[in-house]
C-alpha atoms as a PDB file:
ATOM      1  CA  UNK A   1      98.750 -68.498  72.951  1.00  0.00           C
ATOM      2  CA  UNK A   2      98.127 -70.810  69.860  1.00  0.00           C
ATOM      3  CA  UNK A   3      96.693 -69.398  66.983  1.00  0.00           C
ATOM      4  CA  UNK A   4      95.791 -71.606  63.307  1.00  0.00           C
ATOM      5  CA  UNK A   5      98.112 -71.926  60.895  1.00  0.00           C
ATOM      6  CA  UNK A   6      97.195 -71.821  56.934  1.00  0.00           C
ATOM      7  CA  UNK A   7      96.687 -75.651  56.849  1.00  0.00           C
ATOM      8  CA  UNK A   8      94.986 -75.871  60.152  1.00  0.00           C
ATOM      9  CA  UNK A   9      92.301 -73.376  58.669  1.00  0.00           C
ATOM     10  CA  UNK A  10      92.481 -75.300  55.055  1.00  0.00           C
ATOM     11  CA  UNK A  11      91.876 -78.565  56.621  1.00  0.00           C
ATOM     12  CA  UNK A  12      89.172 -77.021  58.793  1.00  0.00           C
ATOM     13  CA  UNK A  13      87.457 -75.676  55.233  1.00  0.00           C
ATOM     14  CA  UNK A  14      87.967 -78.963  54.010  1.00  0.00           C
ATOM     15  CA  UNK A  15      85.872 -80.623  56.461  1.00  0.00           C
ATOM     16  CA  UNK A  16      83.252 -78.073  56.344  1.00  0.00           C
ATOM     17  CA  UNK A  17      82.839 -78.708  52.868  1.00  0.00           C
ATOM     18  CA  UNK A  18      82.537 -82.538  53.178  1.00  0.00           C
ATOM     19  CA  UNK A  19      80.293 -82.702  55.952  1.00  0.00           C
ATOM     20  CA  UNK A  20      77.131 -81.977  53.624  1.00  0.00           C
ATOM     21  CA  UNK A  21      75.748 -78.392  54.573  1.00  0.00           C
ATOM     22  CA  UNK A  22      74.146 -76.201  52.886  1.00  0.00           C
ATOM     23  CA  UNK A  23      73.470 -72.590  53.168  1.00  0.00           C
ATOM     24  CA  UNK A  24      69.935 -71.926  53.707  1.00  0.00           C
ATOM     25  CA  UNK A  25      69.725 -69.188  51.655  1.00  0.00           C
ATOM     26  CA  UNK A  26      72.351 -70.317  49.234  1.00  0.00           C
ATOM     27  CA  UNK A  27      71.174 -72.586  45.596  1.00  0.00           C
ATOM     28  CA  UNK A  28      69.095 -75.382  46.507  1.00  0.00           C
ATOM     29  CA  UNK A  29      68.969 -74.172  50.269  1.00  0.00           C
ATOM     30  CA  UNK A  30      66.064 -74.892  52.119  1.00  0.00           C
ATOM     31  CA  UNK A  31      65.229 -71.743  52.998  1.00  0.00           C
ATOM     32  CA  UNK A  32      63.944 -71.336  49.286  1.00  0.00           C
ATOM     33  CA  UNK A  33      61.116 -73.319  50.132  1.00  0.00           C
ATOM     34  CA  UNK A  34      59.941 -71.110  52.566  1.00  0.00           C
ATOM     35  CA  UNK A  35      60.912 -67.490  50.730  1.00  0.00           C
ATOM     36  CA  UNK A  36      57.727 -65.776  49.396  1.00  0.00           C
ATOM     37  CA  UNK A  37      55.520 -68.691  50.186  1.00  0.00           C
ATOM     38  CA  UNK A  38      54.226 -67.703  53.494  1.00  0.00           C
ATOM     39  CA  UNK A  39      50.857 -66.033  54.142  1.00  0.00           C
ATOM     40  CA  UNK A  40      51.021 -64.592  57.923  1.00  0.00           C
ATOM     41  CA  UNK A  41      47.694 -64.462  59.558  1.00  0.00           C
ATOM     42  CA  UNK A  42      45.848 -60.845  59.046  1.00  0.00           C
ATOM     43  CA  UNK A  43      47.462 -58.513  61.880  1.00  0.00           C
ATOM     44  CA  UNK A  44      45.118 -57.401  64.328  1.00  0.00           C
ATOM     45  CA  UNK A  45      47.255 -55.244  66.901  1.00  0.00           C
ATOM     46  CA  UNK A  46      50.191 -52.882  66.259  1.00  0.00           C
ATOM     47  CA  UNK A  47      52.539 -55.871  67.601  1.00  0.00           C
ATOM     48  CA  UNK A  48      50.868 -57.902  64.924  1.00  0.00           C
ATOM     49  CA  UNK A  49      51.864 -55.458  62.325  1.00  0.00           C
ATOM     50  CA  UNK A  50      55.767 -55.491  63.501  1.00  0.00           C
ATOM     51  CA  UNK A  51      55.583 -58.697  63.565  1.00  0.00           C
ATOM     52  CA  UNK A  52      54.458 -59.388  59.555  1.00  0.00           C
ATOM     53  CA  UNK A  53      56.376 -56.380  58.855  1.00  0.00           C
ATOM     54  CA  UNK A  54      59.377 -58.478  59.958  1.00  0.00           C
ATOM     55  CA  UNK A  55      58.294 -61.838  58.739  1.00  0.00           C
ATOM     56  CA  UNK A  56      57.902 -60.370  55.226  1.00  0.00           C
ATOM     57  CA  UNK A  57      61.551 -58.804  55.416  1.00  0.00           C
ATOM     58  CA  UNK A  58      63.420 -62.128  56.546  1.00  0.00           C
ATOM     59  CA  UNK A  59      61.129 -64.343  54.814  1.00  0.00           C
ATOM     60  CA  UNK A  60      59.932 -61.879  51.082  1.00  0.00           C
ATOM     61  CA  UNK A  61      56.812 -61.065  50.460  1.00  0.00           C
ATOM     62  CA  UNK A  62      52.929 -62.899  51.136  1.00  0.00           C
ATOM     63  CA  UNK A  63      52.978 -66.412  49.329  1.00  0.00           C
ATOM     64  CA  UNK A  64      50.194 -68.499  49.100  1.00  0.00           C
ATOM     65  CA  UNK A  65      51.545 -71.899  49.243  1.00  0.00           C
ATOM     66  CA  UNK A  66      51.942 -72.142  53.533  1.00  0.00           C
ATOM     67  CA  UNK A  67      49.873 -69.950  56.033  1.00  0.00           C
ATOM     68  CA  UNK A  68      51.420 -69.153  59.403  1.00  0.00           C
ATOM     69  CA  UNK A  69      49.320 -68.675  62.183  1.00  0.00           C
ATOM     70  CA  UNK A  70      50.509 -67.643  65.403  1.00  0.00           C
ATOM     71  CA  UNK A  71      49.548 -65.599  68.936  1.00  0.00           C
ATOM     72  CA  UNK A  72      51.450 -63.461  70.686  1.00  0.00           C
ATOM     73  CA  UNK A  73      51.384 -62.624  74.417  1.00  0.00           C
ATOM     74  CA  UNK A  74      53.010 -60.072  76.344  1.00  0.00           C
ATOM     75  CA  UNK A  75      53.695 -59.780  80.147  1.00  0.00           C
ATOM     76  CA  UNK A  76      54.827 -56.594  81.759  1.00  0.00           C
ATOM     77  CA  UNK A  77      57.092 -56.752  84.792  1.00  0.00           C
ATOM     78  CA  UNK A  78      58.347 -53.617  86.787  1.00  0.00           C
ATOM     79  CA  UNK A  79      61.668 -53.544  86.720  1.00  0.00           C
ATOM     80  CA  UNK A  80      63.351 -50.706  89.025  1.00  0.00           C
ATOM     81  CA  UNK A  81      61.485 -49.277  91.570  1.00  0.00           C
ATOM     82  CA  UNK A  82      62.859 -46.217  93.760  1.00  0.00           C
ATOM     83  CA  UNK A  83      62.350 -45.613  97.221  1.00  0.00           C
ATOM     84  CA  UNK A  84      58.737 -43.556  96.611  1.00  0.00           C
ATOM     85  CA  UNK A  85      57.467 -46.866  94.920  1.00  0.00           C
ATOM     86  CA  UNK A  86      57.713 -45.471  91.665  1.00  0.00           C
ATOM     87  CA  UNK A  87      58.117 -47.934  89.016  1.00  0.00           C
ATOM     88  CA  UNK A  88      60.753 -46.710  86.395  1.00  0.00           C
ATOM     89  CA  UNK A  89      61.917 -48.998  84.411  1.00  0.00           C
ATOM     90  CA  UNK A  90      59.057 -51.980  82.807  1.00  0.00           C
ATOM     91  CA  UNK A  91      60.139 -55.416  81.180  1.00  0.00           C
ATOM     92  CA  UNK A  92      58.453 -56.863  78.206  1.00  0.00           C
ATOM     93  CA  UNK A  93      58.419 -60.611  78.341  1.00  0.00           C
ATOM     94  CA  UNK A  94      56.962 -61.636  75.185  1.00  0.00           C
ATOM     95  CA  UNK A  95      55.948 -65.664  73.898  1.00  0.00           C
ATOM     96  CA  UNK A  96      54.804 -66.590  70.199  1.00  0.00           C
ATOM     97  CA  UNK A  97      53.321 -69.851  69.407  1.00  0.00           C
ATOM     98  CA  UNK A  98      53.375 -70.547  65.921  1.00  0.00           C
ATOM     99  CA  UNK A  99      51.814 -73.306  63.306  1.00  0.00           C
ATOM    100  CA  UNK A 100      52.909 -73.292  59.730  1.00  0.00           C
ATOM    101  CA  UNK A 101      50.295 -75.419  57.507  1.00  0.00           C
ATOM    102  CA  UNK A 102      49.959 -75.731  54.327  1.00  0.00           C
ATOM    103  CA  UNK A 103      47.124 -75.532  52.105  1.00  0.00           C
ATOM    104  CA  UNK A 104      45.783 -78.319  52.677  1.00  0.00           C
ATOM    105  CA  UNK A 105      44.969 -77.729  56.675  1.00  0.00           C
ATOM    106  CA  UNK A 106      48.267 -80.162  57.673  1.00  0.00           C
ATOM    107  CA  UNK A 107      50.473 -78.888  60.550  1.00  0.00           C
ATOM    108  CA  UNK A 108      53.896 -79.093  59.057  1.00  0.00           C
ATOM    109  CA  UNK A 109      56.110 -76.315  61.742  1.00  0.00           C
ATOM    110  CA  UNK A 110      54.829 -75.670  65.374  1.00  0.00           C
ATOM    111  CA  UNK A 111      56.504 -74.030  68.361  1.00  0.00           C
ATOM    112  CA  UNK A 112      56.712 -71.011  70.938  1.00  0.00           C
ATOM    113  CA  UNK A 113      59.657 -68.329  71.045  1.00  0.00           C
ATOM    114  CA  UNK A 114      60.178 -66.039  73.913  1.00  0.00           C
ATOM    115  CA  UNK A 115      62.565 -63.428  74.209  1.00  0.00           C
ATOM    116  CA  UNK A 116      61.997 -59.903  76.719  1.00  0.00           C
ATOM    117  CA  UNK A 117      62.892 -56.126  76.299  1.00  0.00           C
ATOM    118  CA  UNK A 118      62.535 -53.274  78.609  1.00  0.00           C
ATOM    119  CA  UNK A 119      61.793 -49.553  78.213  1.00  0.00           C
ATOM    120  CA  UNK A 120      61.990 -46.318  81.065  1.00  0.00           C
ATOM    121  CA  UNK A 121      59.561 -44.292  81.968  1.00  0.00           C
ATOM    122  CA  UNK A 122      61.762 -41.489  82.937  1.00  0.00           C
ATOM    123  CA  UNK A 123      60.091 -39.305  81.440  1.00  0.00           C
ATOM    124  CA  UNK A 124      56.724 -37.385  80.296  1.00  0.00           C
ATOM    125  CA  UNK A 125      53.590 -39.360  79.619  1.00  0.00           C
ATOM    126  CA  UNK A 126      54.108 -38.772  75.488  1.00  0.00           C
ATOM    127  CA  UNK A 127      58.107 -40.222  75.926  1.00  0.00           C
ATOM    128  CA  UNK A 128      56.475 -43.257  78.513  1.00  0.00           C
ATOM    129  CA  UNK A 129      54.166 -44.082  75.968  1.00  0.00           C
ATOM    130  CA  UNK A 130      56.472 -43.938  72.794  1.00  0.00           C
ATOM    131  CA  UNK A 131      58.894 -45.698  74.629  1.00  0.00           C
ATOM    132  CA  UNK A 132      56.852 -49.062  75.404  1.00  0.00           C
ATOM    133  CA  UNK A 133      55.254 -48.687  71.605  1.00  0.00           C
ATOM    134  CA  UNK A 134      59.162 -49.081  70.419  1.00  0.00           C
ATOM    135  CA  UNK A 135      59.586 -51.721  73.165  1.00  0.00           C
ATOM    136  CA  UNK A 136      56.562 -53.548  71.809  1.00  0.00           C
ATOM    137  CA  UNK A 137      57.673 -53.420  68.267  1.00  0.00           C
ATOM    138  CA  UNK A 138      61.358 -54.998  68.487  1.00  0.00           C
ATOM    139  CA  UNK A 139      59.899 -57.524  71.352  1.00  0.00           C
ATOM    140  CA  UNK A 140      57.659 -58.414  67.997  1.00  0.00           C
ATOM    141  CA  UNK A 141      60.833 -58.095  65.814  1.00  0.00           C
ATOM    142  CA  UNK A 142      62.999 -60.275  68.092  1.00  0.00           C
ATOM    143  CA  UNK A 143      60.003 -63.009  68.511  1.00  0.00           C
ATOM    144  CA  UNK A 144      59.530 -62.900  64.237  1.00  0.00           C
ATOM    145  CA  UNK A 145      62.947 -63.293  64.051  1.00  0.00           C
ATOM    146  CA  UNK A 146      62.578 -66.687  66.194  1.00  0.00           C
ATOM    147  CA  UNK A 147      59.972 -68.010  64.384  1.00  0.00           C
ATOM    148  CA  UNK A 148      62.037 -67.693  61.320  1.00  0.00           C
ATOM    149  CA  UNK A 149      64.580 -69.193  62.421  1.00  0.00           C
ATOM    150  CA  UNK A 150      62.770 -72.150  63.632  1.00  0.00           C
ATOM    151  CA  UNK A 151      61.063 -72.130  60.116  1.00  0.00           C
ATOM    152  CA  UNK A 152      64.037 -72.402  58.290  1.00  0.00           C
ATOM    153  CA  UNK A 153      65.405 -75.126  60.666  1.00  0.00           C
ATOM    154  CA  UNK A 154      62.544 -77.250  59.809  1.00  0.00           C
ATOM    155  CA  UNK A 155      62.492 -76.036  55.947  1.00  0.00           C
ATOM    156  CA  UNK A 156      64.476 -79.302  55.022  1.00  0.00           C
ATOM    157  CA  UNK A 157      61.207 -81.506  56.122  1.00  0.00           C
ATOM    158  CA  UNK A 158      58.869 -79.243  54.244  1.00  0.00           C
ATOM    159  CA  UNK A 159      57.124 -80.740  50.666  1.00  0.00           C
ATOM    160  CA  UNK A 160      59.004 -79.749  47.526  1.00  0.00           C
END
């Protein structure tokens, strides 16, 4: 089995360095474009809420510079089914489409994410039902957490 050496793992550092990234996050990343500049649209459903709940953790607080509109849909697919034909298991298969503008009305980000949970319905009605309402809300986490990422890929083109 090979394993790195010290100067295998120096020279690998070494080429990192030279290659011209930069940390998002890090000084004079582009992701400080982006942090506490973006105004989500107003939440209407309790996905909504997850979602710019999430958005405002990765990305700080409301700014006033971009606004990010976006719609989110979500399908729900029976999973397991037993022999009665009772459905016991759902899927959550979720899309966002997204458009970052800025003030002045120009598109600058667009895009869909998708990603999919699942919750049981095993079982009363009160653990069925708090069980998709925690499904819904990290299918909205996981989906914000896309469209960040796909922000801060395209942070480099945005206006300084």
């Amino acid at each position: 089995m090979w394993s790195p050496d010290r100067r295998t793992a120096l020279l690998g550092l070494l080429a990192l360095a030279g290659c011209g990234l930069t940390p998002v996050y890090g000084p004079n990343g582009a992701g400080q474009r982006l942090f506490g500049k973006v105004r989500p649209r107003d939440p209407q459903t309790y996905q909504d809420f997850a979602f710019n709940r999430r958005l405002g953790e990765r990305l700080g607080g409301e700014g006033t510079d971009y606004d990010l509109d976006y719609r989110i849909t979500v399908g729900v697919v029976p999973q397991a089914i037993t022999t009665d034909e009772v459905t016991n298991r759902y899927s959550l298969n979720g899309t966002a489409d997204f458009v970052l503008k800025d003030r002045a009305g120009r598109v600058l980000a667009q895009g869909r994410v998708s990603n999919f949970t699942s919750y049981s319905t095993t079982g009363t009605t009160i653990a069925t039902l708090s069980a998709e309402g925690d499904a819904r809300s990290r299918l909205a986490e996981m989906l914000a957490d896309q469209v960040v990422t796909r922000l801060l890929a395209a942070s480099s083109q945005l206006p300084e």
